[in-house]
N, C-alpha and C. Protein backbone atom coordinates (compact mmCIF):
# COMPACT_ATOMS: atom_id res chain seq x y z
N UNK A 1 0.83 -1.16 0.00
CA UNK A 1 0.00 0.00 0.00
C UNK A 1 0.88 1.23 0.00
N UNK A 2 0.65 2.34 -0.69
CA UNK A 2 1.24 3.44 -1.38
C UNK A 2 0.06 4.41 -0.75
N UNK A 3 0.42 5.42 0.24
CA UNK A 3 -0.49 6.48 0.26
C UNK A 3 -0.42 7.71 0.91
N UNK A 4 -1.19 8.66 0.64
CA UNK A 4 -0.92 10.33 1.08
C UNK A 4 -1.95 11.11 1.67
N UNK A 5 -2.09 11.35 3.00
CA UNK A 5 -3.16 11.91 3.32
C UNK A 5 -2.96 13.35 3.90
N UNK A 6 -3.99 14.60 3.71
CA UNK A 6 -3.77 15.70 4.54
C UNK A 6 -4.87 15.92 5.61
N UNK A 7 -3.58 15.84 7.15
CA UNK A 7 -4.36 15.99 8.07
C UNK A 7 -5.10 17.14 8.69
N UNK A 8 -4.42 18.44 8.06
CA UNK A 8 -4.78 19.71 8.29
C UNK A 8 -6.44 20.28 8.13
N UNK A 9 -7.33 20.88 8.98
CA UNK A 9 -8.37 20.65 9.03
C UNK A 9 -9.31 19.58 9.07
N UNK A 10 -8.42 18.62 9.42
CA UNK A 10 -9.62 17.25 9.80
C UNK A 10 -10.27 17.84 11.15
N UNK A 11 -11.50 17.33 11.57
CA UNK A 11 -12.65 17.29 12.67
C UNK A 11 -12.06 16.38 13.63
N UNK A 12 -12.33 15.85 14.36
CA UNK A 12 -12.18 14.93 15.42
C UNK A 12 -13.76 14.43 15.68
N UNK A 13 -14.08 13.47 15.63
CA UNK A 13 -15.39 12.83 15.53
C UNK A 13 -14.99 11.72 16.76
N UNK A 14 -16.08 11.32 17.91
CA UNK A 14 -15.52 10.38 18.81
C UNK A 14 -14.12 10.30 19.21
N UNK A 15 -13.92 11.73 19.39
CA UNK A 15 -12.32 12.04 19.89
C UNK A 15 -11.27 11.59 18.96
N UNK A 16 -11.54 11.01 18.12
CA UNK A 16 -10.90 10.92 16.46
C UNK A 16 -10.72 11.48 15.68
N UNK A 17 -9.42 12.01 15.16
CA UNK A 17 -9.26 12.89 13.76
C UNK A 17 -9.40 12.08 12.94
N UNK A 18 -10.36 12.83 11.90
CA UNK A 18 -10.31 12.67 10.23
C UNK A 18 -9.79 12.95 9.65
N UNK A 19 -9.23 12.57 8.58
CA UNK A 19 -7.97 13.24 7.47
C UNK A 19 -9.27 13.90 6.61
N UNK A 20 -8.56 15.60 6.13
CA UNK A 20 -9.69 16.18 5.48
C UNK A 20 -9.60 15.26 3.87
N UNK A 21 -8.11 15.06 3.60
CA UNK A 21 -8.53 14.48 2.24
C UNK A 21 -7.20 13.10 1.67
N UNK A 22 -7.68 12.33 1.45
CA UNK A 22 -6.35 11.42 1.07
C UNK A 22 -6.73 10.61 0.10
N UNK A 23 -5.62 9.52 -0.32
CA UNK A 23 -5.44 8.59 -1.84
C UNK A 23 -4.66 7.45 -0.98
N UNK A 24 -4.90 6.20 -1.96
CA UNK A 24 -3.71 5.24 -1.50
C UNK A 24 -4.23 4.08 -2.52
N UNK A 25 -3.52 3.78 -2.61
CA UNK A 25 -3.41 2.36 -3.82
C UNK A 25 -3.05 1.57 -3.11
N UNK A 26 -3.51 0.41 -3.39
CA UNK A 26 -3.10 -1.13 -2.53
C UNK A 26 -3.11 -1.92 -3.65
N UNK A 27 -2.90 -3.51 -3.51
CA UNK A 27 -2.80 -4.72 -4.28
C UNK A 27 -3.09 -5.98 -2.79
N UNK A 28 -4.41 -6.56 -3.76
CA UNK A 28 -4.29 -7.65 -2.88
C UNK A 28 -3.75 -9.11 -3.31
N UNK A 29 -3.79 -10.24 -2.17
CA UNK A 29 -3.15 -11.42 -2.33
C UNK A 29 -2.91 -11.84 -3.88
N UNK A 30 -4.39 -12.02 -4.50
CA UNK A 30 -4.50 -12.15 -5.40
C UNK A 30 -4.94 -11.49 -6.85
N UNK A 31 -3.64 -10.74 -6.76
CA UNK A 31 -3.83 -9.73 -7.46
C UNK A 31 -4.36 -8.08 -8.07
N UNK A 32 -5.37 -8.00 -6.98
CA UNK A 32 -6.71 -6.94 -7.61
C UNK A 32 -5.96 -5.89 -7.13
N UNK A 33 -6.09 -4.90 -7.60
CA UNK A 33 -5.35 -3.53 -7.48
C UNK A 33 -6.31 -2.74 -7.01
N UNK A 34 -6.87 -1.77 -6.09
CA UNK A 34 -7.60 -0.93 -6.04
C UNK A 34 -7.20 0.97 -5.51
N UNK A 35 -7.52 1.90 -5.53
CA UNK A 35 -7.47 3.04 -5.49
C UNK A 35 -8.57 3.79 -4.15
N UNK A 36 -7.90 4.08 -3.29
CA UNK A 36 -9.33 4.52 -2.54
C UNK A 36 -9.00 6.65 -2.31
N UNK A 37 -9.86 6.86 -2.59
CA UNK A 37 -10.04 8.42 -2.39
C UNK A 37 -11.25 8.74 -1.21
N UNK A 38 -10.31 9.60 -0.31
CA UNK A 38 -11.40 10.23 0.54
C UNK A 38 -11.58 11.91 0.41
N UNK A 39 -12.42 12.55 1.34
CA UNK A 39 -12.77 14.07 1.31
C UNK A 39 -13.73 14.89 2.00
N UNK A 40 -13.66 16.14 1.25
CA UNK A 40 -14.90 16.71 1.90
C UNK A 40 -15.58 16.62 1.17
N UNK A 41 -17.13 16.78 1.36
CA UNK A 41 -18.44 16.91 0.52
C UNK A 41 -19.34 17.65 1.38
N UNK A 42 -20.13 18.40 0.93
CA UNK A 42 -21.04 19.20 1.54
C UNK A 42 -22.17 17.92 2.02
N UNK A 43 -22.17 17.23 1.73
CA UNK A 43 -23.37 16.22 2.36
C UNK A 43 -22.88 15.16 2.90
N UNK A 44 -23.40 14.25 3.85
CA UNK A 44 -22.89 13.20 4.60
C UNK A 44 -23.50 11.52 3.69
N UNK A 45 -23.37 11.90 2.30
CA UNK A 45 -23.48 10.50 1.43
C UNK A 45 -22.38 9.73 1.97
N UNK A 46 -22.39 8.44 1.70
CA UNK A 46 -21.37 7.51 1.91
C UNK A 46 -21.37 6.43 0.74
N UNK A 47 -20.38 6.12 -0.18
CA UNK A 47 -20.80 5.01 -1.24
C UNK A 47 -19.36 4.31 -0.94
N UNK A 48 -19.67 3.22 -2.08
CA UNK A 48 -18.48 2.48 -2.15
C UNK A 48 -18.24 1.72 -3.69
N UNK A 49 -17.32 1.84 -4.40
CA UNK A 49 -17.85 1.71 -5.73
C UNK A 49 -16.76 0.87 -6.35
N UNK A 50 -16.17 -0.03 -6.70
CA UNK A 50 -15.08 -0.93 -7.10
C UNK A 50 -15.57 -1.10 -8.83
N UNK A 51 -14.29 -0.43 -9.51
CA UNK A 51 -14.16 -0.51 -11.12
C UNK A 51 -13.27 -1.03 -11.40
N UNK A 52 -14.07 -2.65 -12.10
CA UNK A 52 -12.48 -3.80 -12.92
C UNK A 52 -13.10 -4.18 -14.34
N UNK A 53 -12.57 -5.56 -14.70
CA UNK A 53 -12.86 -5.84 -15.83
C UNK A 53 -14.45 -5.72 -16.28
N UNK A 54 -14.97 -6.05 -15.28
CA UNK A 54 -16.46 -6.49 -15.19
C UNK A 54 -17.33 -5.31 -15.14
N UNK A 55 -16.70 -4.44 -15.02
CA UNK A 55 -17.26 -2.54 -14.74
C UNK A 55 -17.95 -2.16 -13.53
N UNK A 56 -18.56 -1.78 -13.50
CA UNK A 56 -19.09 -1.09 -11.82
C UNK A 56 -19.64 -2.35 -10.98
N UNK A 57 -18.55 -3.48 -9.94
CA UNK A 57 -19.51 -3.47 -9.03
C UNK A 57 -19.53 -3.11 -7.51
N UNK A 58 -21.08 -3.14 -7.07
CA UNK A 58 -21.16 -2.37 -5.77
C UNK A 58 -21.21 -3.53 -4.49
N UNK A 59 -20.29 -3.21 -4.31
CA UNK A 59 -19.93 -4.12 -2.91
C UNK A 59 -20.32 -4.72 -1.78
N UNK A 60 -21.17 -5.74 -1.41
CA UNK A 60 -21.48 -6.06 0.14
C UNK A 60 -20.68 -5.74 1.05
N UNK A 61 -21.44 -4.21 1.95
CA UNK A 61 -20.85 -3.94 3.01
C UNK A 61 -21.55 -4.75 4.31
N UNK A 62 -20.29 -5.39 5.01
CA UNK A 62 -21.15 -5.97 6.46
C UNK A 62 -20.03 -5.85 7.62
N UNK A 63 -20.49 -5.87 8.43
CA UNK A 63 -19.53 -5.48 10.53
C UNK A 63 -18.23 -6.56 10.29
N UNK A 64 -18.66 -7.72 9.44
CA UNK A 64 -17.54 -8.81 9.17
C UNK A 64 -16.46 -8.04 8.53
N UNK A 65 -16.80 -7.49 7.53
CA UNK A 65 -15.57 -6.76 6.09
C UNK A 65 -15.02 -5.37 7.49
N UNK A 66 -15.33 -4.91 8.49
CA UNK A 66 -15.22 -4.02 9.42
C UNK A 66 -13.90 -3.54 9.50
N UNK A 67 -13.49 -5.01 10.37
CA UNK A 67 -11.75 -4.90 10.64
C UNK A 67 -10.40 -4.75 9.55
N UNK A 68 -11.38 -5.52 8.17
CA UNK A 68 -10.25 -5.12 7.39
C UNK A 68 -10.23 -4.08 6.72
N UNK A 69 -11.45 -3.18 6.72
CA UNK A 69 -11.31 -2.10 5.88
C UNK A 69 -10.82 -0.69 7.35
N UNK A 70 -10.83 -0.95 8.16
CA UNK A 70 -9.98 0.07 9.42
C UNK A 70 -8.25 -0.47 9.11
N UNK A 71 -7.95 -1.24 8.83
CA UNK A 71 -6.83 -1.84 8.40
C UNK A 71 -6.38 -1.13 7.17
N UNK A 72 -7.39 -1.34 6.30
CA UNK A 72 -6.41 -0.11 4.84
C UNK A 72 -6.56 1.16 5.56
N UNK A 73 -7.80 1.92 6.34
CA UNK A 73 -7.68 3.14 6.98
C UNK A 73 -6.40 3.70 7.65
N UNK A 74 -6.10 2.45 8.40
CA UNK A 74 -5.07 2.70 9.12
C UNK A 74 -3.57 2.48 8.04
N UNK A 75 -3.55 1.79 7.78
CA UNK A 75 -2.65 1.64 6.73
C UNK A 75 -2.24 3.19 5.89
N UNK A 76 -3.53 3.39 5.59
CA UNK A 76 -3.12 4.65 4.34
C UNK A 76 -2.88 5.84 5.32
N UNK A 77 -2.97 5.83 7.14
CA UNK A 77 -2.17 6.48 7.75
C UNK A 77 -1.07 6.43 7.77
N UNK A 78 -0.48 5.45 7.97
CA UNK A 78 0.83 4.64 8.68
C UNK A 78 1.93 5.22 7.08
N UNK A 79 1.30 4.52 5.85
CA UNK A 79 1.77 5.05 4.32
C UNK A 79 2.31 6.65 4.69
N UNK A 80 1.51 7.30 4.98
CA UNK A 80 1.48 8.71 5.03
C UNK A 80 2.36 9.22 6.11
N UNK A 81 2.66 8.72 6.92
CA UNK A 81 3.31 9.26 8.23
C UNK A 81 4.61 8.80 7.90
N UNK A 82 4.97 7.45 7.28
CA UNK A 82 6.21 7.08 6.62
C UNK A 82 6.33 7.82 5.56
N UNK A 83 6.01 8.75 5.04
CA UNK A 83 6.21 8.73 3.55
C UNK A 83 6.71 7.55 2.28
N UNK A 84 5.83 6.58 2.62
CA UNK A 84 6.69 5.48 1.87
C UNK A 84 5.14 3.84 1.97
N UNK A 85 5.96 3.09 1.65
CA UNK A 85 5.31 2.00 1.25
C UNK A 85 4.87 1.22 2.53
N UNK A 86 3.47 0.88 3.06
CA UNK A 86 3.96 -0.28 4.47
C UNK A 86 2.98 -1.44 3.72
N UNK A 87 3.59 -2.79 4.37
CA UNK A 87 2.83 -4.01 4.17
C UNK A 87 2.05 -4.33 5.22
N UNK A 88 0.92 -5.18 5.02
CA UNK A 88 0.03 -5.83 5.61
C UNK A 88 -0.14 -7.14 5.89
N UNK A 89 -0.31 -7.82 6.96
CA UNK A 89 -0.99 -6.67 7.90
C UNK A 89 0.36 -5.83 8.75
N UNK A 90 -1.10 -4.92 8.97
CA UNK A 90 0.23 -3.86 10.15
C UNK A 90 0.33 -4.42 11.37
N UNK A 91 1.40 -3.63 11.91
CA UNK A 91 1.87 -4.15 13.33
C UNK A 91 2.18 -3.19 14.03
N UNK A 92 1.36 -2.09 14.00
CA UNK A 92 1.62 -0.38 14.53
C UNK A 92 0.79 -0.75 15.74
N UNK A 93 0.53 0.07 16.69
CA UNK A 93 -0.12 0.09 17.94
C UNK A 93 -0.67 1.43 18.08
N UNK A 94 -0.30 2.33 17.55
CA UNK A 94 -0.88 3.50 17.57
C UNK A 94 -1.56 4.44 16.37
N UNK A 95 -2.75 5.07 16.88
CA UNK A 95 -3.22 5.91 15.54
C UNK A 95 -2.12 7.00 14.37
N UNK A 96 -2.26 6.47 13.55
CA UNK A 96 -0.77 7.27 12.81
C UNK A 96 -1.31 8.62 12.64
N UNK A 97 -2.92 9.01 12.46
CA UNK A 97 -3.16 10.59 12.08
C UNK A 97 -3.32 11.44 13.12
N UNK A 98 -3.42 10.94 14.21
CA UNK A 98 -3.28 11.22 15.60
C UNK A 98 -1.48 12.43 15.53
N UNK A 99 -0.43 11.24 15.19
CA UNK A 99 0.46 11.99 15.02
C UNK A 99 1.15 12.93 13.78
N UNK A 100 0.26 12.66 13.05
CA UNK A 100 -0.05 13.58 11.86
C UNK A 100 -0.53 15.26 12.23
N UNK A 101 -1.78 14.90 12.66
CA UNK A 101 -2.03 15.93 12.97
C UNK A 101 -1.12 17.02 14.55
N UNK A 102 -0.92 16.14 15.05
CA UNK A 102 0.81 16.64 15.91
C UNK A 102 1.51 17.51 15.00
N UNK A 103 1.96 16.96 14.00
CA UNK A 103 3.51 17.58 12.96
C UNK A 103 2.75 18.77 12.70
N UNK A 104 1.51 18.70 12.29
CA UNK A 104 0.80 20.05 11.15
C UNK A 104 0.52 21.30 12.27
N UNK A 105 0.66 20.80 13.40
CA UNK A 105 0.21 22.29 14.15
C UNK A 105 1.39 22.85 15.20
């Protein structure tokens, strides 16, 4: 995983910072490459949208898929705070935008 996030003006939601906006590319086991973009939007929509050979499909989200998608979250922190590449799974113990947002102020 490859990724870049800016922590400057994120919110803190449940005593949690949000990154206002980030990117990160991953590759999984078997192959699939994906791109995730986050941001601001004036409205609180939420989608999820995966484009491959097969063209748009829309994903079963469930509490199971939970832990691993806080895992690329965290990941495309950890990317960002390294400036550089990290593998999965991680083995960090601490919130990386936590100290992100440290450096920016």
């Amino acid at each position: 995983m490859l990724a870049q996030v800016e922590p400057r003006g994120g919110t803190p939601v449940f005593a949690l910072y949000q990154e206002e906006q980030g990117i990160c590319h991953f590759k999984y086991a078997n192959g699939v490459r994906a791109t995730l973009f986050t941001g601001h939007t004036d409205s609180w929509e939420g989608y999820n949208r995966l484009i491959g050979e097969d063209g748009v499909v829309e994903p079963e989200l469930s509490s199971r898929k939970a832990l691993r998608a806080n895992e690329l979250i965290f990941a495309t922190y950890e990317s960002s705070r390294r400036h550089g590449r990290v593998e999965l799974p991680l083995t960090i113990e601490d919130n990386p935008l936590d100290e992100l947002v440290k450096m920016t102020k």
